[in-house]
C-alpha atoms as a PDB file:
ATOM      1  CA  UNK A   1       0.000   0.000   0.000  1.00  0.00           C
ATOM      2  CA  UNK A   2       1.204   3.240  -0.904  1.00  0.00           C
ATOM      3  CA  UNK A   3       0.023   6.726  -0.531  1.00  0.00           C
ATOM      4  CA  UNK A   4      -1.653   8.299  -3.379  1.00  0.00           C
ATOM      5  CA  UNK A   5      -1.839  12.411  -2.893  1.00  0.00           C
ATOM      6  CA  UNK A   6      -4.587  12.450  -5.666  1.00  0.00           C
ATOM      7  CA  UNK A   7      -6.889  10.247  -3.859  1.00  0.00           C
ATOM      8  CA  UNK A   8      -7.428  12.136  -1.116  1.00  0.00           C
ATOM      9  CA  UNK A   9      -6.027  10.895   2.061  1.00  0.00           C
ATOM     10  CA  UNK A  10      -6.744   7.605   2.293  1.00  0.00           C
ATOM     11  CA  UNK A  11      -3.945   4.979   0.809  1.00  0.00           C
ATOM     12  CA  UNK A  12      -5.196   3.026  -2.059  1.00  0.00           C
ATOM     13  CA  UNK A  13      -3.274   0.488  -3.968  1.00  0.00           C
ATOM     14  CA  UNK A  14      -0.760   2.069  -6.310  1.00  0.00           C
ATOM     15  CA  UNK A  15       2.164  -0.109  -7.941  1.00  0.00           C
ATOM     16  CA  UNK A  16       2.733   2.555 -10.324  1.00  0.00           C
ATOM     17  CA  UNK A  17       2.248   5.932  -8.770  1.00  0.00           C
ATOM     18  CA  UNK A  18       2.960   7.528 -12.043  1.00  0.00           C
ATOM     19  CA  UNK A  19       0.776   5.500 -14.361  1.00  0.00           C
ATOM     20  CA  UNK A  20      -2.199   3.125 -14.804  1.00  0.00           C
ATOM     21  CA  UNK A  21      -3.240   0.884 -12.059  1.00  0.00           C
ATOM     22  CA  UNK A  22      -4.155  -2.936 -14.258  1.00  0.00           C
ATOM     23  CA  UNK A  23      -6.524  -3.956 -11.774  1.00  0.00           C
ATOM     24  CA  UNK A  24      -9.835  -3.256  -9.546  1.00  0.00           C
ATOM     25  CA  UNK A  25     -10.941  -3.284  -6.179  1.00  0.00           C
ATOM     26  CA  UNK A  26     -10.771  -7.269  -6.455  1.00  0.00           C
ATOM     27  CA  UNK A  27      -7.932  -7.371  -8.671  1.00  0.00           C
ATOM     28  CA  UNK A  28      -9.510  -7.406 -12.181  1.00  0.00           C
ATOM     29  CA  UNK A  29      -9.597  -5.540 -15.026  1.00  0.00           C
ATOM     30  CA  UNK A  30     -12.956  -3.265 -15.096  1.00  0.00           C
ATOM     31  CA  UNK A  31     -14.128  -2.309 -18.546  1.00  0.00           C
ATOM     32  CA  UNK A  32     -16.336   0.372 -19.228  1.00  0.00           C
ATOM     33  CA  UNK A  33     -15.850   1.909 -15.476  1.00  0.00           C
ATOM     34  CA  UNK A  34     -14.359   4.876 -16.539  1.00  0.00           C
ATOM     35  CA  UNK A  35     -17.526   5.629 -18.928  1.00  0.00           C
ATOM     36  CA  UNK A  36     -19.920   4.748 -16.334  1.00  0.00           C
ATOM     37  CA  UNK A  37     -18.599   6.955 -13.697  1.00  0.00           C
ATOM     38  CA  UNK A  38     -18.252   9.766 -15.968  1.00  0.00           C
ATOM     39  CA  UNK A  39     -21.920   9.275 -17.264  1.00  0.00           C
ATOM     40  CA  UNK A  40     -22.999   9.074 -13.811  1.00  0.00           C
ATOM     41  CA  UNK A  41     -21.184  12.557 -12.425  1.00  0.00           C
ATOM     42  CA  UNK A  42     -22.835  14.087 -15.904  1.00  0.00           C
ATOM     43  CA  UNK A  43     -26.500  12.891 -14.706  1.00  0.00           C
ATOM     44  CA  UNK A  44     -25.598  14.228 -11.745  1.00  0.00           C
ATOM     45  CA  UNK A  45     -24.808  17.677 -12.534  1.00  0.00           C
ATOM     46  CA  UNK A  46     -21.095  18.034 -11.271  1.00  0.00           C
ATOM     47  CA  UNK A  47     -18.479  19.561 -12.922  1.00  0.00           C
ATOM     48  CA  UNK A  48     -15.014  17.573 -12.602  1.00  0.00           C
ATOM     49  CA  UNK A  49     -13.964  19.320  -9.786  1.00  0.00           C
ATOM     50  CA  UNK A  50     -17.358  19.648  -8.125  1.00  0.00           C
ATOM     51  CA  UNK A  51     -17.499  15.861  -7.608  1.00  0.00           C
ATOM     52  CA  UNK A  52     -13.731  15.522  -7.003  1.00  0.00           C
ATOM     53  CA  UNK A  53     -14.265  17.428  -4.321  1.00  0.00           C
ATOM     54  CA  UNK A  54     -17.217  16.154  -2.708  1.00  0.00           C
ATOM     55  CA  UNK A  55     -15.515  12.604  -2.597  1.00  0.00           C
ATOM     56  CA  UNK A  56     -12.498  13.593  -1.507  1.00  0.00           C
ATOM     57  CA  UNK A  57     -10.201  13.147  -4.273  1.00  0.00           C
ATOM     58  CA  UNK A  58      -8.440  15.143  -7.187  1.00  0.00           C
ATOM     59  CA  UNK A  59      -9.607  16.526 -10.099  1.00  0.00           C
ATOM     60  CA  UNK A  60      -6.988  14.804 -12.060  1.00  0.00           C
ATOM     61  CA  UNK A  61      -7.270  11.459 -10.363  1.00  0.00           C
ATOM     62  CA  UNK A  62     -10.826  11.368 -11.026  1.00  0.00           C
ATOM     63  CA  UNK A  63     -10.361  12.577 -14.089  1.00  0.00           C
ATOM     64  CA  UNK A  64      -7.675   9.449 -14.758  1.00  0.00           C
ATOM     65  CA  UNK A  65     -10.636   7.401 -12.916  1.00  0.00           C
ATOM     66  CA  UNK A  66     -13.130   7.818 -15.711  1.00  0.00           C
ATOM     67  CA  UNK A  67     -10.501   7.689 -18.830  1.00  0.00           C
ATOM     68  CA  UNK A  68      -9.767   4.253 -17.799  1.00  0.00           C
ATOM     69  CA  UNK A  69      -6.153   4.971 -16.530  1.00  0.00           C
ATOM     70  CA  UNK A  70      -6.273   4.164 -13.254  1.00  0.00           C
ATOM     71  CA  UNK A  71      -9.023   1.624 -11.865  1.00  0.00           C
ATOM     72  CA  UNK A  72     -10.399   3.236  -7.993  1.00  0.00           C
ATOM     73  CA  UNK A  73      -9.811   1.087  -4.497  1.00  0.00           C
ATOM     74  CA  UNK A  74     -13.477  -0.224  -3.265  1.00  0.00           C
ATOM     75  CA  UNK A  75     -13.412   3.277  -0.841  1.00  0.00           C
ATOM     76  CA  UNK A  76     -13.019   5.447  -3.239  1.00  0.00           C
ATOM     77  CA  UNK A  77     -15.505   3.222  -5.607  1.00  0.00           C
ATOM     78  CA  UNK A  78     -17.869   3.462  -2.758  1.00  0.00           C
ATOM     79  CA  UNK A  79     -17.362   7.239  -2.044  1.00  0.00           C
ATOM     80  CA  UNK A  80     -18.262   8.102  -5.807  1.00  0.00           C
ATOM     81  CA  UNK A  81     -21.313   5.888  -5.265  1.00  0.00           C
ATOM     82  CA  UNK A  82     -22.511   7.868  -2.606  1.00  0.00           C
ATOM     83  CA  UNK A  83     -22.093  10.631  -4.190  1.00  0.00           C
ATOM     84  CA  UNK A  84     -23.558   9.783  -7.556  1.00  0.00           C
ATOM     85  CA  UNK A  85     -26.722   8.327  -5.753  1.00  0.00           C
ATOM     86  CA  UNK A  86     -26.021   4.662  -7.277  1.00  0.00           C
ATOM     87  CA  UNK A  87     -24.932   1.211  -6.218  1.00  0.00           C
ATOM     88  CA  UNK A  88     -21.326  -0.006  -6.508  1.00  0.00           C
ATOM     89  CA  UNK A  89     -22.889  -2.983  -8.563  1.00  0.00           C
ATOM     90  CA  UNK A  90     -24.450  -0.621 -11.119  1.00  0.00           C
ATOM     91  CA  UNK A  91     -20.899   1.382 -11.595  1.00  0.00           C
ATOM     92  CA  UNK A  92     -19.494  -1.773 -11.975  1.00  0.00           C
ATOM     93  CA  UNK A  93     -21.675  -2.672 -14.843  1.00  0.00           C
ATOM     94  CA  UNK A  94     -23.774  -5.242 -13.004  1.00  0.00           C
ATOM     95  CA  UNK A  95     -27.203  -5.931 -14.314  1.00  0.00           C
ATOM     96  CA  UNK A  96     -30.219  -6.046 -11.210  1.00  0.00           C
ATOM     97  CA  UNK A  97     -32.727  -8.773 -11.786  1.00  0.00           C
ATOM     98  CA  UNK A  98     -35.649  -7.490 -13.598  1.00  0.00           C
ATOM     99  CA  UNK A  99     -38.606  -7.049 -11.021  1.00  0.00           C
ATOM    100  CA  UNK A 100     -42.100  -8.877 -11.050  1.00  0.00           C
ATOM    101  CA  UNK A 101     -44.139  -6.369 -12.888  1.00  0.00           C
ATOM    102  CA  UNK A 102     -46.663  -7.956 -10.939  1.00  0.00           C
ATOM    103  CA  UNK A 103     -48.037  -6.255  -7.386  1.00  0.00           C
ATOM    104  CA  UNK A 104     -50.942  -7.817  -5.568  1.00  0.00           C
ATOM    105  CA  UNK A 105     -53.891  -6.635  -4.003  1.00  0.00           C
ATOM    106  CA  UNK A 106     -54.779  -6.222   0.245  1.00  0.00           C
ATOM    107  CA  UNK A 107     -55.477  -4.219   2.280  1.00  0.00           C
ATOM    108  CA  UNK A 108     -54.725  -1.002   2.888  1.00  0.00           C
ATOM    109  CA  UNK A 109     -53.098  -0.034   6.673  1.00  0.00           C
ATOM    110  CA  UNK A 110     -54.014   3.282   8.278  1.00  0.00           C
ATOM    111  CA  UNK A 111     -50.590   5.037   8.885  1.00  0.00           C
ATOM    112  CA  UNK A 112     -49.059   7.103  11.323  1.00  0.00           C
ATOM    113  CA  UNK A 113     -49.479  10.642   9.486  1.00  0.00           C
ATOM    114  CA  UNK A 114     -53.000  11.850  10.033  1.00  0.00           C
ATOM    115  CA  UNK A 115     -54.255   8.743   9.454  1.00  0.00           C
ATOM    116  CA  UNK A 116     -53.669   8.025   6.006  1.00  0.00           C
ATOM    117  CA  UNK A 117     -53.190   4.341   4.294  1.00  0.00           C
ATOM    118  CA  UNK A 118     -51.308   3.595   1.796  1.00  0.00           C
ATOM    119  CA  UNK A 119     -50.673   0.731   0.234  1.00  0.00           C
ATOM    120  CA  UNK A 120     -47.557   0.342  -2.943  1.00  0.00           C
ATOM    121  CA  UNK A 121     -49.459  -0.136  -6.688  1.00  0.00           C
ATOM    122  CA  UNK A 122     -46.768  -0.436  -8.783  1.00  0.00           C
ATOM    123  CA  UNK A 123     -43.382  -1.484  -9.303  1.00  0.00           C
ATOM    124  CA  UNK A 124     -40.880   0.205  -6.773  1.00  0.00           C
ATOM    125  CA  UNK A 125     -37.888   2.275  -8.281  1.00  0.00           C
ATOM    126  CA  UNK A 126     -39.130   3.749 -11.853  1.00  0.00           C
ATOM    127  CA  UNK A 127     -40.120   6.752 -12.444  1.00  0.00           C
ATOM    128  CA  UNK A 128     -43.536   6.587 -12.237  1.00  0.00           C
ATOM    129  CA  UNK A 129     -44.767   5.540  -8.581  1.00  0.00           C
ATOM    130  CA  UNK A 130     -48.651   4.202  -7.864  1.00  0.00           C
ATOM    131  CA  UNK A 131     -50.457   3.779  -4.596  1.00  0.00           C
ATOM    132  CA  UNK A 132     -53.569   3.076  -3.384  1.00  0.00           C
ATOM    133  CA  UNK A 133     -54.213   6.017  -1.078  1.00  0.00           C
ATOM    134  CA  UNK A 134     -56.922   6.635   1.907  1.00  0.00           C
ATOM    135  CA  UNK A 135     -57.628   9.768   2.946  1.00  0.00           C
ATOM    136  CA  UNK A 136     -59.379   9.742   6.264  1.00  0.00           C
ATOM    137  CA  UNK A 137     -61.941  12.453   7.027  1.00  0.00           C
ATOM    138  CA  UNK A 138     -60.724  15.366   9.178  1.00  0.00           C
ATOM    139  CA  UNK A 139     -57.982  18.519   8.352  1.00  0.00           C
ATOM    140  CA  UNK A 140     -56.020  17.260   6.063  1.00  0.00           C
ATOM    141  CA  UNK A 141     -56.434  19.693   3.670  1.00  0.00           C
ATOM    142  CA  UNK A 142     -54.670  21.849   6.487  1.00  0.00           C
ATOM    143  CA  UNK A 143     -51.419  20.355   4.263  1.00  0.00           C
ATOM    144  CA  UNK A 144     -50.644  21.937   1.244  1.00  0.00           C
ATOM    145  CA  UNK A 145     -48.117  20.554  -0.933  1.00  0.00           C
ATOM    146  CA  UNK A 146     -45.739  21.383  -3.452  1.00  0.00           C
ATOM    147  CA  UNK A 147     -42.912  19.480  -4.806  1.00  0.00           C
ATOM    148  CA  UNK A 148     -41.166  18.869  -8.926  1.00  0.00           C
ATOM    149  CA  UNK A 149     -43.098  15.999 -10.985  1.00  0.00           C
ATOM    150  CA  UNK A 150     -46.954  15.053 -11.756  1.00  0.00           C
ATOM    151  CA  UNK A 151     -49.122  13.301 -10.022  1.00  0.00           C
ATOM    152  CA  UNK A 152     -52.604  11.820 -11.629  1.00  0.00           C
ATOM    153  CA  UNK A 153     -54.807  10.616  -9.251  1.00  0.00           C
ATOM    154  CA  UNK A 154     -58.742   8.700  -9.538  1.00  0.00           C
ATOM    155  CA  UNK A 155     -61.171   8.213  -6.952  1.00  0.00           C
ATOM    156  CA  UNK A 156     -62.453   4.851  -6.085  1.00  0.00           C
ATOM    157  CA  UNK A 157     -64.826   5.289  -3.212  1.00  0.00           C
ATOM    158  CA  UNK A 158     -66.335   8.519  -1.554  1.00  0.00           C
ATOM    159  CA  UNK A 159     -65.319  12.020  -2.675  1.00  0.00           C
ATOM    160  CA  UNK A 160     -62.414  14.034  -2.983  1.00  0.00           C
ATOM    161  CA  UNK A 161     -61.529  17.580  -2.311  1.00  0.00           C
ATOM    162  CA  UNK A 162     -59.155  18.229  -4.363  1.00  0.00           C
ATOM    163  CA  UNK A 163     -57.885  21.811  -4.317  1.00  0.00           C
ATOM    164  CA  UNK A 164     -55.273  23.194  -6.762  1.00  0.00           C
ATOM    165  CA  UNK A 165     -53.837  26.721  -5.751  1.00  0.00           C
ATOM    166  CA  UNK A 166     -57.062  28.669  -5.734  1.00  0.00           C
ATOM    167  CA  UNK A 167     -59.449  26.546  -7.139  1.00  0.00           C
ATOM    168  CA  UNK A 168     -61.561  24.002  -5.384  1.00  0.00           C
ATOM    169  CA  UNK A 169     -62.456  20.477  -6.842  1.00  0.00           C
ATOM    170  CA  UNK A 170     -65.248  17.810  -5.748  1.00  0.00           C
ATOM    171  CA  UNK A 171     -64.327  14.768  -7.246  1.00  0.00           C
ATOM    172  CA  UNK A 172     -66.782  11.777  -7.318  1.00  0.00           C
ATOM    173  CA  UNK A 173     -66.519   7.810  -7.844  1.00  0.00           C
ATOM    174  CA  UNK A 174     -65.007   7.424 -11.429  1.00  0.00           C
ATOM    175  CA  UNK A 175     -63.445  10.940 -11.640  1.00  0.00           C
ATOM    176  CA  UNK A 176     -59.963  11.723 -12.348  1.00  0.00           C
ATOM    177  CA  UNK A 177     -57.124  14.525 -11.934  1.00  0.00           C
ATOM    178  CA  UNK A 178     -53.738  15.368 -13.245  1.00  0.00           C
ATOM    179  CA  UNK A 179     -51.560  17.900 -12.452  1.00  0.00           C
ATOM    180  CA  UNK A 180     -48.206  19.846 -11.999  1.00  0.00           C
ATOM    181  CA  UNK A 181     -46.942  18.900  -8.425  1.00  0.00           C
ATOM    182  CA  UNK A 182     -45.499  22.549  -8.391  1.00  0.00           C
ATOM    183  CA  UNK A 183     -48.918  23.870  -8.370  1.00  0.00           C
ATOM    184  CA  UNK A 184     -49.830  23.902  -4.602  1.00  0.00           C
ATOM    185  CA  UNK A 185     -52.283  21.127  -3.839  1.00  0.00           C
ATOM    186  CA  UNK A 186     -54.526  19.975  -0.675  1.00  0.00           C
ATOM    187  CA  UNK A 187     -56.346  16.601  -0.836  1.00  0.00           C
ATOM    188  CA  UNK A 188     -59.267  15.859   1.356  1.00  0.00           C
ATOM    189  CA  UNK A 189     -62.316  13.572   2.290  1.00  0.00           C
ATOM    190  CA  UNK A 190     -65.308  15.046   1.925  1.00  0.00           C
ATOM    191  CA  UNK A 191     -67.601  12.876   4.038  1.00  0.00           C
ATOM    192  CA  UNK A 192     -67.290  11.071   7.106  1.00  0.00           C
ATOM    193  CA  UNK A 193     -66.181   7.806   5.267  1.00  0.00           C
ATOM    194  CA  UNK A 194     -63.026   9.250   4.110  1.00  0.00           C
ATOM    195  CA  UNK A 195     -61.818   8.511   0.265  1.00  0.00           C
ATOM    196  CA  UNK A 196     -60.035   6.118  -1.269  1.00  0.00           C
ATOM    197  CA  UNK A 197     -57.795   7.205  -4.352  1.00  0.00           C
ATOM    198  CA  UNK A 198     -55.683   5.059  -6.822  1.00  0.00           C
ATOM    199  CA  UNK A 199     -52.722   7.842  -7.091  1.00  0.00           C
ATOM    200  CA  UNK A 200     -49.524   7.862  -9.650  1.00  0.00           C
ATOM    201  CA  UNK A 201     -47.181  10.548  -9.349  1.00  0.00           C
ATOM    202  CA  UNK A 202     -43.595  10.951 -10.569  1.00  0.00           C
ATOM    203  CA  UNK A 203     -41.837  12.923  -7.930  1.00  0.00           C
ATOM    204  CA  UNK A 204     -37.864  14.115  -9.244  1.00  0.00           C
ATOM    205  CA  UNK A 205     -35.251  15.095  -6.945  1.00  0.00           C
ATOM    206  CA  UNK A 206     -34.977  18.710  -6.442  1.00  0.00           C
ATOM    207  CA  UNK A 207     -31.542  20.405  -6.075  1.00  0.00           C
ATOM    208  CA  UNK A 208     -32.053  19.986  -2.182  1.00  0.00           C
ATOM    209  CA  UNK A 209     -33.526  16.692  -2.360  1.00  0.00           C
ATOM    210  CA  UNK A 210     -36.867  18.031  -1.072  1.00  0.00           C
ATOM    211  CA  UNK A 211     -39.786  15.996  -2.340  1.00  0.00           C
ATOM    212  CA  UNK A 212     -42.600  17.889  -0.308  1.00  0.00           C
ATOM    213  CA  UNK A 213     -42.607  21.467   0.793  1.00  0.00           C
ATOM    214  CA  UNK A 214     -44.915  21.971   3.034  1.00  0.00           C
ATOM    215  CA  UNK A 215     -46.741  25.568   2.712  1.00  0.00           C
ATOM    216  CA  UNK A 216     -48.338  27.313   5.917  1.00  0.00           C
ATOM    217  CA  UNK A 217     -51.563  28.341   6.405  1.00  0.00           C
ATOM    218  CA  UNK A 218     -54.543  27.640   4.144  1.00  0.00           C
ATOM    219  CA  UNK A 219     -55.249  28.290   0.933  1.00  0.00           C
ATOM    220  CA  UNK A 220     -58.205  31.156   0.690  1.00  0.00           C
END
């Protein structure tokens, strides 16, 4: 083990401080790394030394890093995972099993916030994300919400009030609603039976990785 100033601090495996490194973290040759990490710090947003610098490490290391002349110790694999909001299998090229596209039915458990159930409707991890949702009734529409994506939403049993900055809905059995998350929203029961809704929404990571901003007071 030698010390590698463009890494960081940490020592990492280095037989040839001045050039290429031939293998991995488990001693093998790792084709197509370089690509992948670069394509991931691209879909992330980060300039060179923006992500060098998060993870601890030189610009020109990482930059050596993702033109395939040196290959990173599992730390510094795993820092740049972290940071990249991935999986040290997937920068390694490794292909997840495909999940069952299938989701069953059941039912649906109050929870903990205000009473609402919900129970998964889809496939987790894509972009699009569906739920069987139960609104209790109550103040819930105290809780307005805004956050990047869409959400579509249709009501299966009782009614919905659905309001959308200013503008009131009353959604019945069979209706349906899509919208721009960043519009403000509220969603309430309207009846003592509560509602339920079968709800798909595609909520994207905003710069501060806020998916719900909550918004005080009511809206008039």
């Amino acid at each position: 083990m030698t010390s590698d100033p463009d890494a960081g601090g940490p020592a990492i495996s280095d037989p040839d401080p001045g050039g290429a490194v031939a293998g991995g973290p488990d001693g093998e040759d790792l084709p197509g790394l370089g690509a992948r990490l670069r394509e991931h710090r691209l879909a992330a947003r980060l300039t060179l030394e923006a992500a060098a610098a998060r993870a601890g490490l030189s610009p020109a290391y990482l930059s050596r890093l993702e033109t395939g002349r040196r290959q990173p110790s599992l730390p510094v694999l795993l820092s740049l995972a972290r940071l990249y909001g991935a999986t040290v299998a997937g920068l390694l090229g490794e292909q997840a099993a495909a999940p069952d596209p299938v989701v069953r039915g059941g039912s649906i458990t109050p929870g903990h916030s205000g009473g609402w159930g919900y129970r998964r409707a889809g496939v987790p991890g894509l972009a699009m994300q569906a739920l069987r949702v139960h609104i209790p009734p109550g103040l819930q529409d105290a809780v307005v919400r805004v956050h990047a994506g869409e959400e579509w939403l249709h009501v299966l049993q009782g009614r919905l009030r659905l309001t959308l900055g200013r503008t009131g809905h009353l959604l019945e059995p069979g209706d349906s609603a899509q919208f721009d998350s960043l519009t403000p929203h509220r969603l309430a029961a309207e009846g003592a039976e509560g509602v339920e809704l079968l709800f798909v929404h595609t909520l994207l990571q905003s710069p501060a990785g806020e998916l719900c901003l909550p918004v005080s007071g009511r809206t008039p």
